[in-house]
C-alpha atoms as a PDB file:
ATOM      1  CA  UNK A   1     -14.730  -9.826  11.944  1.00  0.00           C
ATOM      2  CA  UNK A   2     -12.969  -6.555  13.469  1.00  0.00           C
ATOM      3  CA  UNK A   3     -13.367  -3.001  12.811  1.00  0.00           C
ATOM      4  CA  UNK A   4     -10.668  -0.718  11.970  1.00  0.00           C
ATOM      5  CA  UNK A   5     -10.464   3.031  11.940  1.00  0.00           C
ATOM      6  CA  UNK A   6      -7.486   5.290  10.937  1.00  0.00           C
ATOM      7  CA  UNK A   7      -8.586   8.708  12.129  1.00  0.00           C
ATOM      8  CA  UNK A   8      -7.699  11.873  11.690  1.00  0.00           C
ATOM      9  CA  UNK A   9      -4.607  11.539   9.116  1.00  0.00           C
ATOM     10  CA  UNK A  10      -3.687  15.352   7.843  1.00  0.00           C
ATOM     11  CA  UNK A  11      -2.296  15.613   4.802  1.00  0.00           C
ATOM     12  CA  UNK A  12      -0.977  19.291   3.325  1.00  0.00           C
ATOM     13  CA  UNK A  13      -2.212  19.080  -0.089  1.00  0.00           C
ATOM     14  CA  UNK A  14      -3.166  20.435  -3.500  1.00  0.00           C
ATOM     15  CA  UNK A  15      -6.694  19.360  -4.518  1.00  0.00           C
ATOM     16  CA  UNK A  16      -9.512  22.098  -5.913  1.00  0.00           C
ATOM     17  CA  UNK A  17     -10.743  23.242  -8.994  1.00  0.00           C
ATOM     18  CA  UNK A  18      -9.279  27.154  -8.770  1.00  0.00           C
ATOM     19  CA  UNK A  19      -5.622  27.175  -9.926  1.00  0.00           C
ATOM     20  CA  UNK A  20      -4.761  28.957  -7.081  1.00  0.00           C
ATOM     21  CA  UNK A  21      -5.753  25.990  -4.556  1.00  0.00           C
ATOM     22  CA  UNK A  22      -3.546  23.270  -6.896  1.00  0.00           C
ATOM     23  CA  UNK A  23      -0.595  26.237  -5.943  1.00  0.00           C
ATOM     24  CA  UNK A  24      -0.922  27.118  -2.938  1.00  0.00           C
ATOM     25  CA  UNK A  25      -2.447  24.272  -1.191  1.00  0.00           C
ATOM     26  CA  UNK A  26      -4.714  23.456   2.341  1.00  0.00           C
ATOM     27  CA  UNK A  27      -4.599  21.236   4.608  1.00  0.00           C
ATOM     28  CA  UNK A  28      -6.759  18.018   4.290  1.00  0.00           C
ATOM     29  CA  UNK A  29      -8.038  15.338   7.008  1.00  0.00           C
ATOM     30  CA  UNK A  30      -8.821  11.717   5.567  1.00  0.00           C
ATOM     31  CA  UNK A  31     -11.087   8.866   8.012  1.00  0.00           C
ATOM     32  CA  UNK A  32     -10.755   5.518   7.264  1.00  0.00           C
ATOM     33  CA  UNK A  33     -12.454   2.539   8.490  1.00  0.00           C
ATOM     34  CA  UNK A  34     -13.121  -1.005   7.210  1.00  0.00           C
ATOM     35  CA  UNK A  35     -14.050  -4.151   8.405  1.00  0.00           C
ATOM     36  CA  UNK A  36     -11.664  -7.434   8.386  1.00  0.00           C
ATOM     37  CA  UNK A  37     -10.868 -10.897   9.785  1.00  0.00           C
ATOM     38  CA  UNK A  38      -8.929  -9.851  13.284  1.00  0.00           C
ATOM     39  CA  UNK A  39      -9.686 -13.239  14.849  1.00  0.00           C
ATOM     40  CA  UNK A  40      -6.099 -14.619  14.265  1.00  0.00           C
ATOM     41  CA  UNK A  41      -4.444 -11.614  15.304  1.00  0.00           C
ATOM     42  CA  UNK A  42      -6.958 -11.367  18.683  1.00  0.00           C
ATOM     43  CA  UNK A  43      -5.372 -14.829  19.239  1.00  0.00           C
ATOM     44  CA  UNK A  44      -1.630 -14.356  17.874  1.00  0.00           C
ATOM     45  CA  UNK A  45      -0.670 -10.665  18.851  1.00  0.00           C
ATOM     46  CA  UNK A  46       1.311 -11.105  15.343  1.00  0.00           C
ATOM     47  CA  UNK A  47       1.154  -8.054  12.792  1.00  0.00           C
ATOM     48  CA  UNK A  48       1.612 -10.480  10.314  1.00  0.00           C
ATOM     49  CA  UNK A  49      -2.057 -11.552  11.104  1.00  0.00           C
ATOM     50  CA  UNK A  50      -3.906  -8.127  10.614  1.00  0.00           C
ATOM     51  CA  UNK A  51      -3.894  -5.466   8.597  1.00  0.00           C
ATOM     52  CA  UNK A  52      -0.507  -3.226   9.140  1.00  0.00           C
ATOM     53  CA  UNK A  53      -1.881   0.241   9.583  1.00  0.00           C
ATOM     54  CA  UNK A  54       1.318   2.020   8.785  1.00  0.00           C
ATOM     55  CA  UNK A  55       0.759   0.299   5.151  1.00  0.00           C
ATOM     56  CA  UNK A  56      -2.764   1.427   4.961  1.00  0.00           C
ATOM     57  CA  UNK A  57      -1.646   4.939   5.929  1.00  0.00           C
ATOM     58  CA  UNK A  58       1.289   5.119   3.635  1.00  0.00           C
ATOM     59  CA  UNK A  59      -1.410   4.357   0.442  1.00  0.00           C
ATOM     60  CA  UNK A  60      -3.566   7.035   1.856  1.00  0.00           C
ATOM     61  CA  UNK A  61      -0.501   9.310   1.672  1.00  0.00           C
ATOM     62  CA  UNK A  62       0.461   8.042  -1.733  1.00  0.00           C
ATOM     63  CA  UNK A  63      -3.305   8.910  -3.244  1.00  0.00           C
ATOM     64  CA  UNK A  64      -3.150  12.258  -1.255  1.00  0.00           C
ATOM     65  CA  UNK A  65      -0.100  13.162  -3.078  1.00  0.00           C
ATOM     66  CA  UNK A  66      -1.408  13.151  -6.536  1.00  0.00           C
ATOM     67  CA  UNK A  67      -3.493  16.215  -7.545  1.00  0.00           C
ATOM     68  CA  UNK A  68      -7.226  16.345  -8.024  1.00  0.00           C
ATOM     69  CA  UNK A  69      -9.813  18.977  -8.671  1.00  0.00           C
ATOM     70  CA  UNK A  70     -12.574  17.300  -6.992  1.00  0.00           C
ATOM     71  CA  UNK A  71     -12.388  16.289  -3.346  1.00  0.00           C
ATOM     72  CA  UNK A  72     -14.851  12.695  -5.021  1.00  0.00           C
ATOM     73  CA  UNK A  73     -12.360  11.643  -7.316  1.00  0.00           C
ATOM     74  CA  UNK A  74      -9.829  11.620  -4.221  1.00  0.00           C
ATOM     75  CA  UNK A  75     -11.690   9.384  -1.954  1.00  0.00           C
ATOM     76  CA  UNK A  76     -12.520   7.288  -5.131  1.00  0.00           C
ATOM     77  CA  UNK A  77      -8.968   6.806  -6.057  1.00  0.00           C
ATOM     78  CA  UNK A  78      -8.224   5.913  -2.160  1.00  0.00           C
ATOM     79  CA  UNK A  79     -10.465   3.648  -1.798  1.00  0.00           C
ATOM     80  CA  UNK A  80      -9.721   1.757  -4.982  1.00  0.00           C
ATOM     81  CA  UNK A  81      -6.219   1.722  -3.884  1.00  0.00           C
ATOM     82  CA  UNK A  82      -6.705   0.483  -0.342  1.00  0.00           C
ATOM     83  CA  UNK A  83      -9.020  -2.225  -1.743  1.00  0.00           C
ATOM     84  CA  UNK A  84      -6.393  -2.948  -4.049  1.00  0.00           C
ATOM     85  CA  UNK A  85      -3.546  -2.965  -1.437  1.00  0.00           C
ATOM     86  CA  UNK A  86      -5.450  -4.943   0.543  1.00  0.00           C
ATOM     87  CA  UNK A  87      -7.572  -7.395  -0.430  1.00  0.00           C
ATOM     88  CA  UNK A  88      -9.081  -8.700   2.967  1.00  0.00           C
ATOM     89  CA  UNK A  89     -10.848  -5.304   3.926  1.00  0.00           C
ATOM     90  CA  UNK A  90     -14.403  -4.804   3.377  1.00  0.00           C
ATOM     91  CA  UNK A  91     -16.974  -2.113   4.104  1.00  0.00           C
ATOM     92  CA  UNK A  92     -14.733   0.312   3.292  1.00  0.00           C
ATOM     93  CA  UNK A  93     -15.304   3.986   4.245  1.00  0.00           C
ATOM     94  CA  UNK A  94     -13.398   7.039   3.844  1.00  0.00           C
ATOM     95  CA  UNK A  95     -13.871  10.589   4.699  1.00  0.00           C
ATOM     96  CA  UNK A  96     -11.497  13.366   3.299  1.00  0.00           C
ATOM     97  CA  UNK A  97     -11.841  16.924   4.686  1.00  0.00           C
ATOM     98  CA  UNK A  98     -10.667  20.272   3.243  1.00  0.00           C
ATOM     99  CA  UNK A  99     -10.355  22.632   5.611  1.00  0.00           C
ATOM    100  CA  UNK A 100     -11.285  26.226   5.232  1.00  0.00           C
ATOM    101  CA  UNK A 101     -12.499  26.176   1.573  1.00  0.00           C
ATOM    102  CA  UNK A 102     -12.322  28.963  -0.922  1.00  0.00           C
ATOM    103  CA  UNK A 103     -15.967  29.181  -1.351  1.00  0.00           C
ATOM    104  CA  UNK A 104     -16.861  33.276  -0.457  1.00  0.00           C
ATOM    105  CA  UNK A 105     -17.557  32.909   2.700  1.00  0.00           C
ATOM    106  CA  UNK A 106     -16.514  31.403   6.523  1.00  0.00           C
ATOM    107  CA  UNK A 107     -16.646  27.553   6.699  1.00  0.00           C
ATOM    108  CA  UNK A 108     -14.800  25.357   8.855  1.00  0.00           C
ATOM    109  CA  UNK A 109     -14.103  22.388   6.018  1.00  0.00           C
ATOM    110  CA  UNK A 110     -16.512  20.819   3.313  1.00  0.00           C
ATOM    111  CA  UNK A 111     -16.110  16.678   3.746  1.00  0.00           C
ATOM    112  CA  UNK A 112     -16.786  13.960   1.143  1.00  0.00           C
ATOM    113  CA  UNK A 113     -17.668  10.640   2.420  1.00  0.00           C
ATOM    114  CA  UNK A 114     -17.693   7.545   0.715  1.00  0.00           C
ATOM    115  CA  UNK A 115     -18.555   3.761   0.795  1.00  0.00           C
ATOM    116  CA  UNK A 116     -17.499   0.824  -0.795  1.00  0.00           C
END
């Protein structure tokens, strides 16, 4: 069983519950990792034999495309969908980032992990 991790993927996106953020938009960092069977691909040095991270990346993009007011609902909905994509990851566990958040006062980002 191998770990992977997809760091660091910025998305520019329109998630927040004040109309003006679903407008107007921020930009957004999303962390994946899960766990899966590398052991033929450690032996094969096939993609066919792991987990194609450009596909895993291109269904974070997809879920980071669709609006949402809550920053919870978005790292539900990609996790779901990266479960569903692919069916041999496990221990899956995102973290989506918005960075400098309308919320009155200085703050880097405000982060949302989640397990599954």
């Amino acid at each position: 069983m191998g770990k992977i991790e997809i760091t660091g993927m910025e998305f520019f996106a329109y998630h927040g519950c004040f109309a003006e953020e679903q407008i107007i938009g921020t930009w957004f960092t999303v962390d994946l990792e899960f766990t899966c069977d590398t052991s033929k691909a450690e032996q094969s040095d096939c993609l066919a034999d792991t987990v194609n991270y450009q596909e895993v990346y291109l269904v974070v993009k997809k879920e980071m495309e669709q609006k949402s007011s809550l920053l919870e609902h978005v790292a539900r909905r990609i996790l779901d969908a990266v479960k569903a994509a692919f069916p041999g990851v496990h221990d899956l566990r995102v973290r989506i980032c918005k960075h400098n958040p309308p919320i009155g006062g200085r703050t880097e980002r405000i982060c949302c992990v989640l397990e599954n």
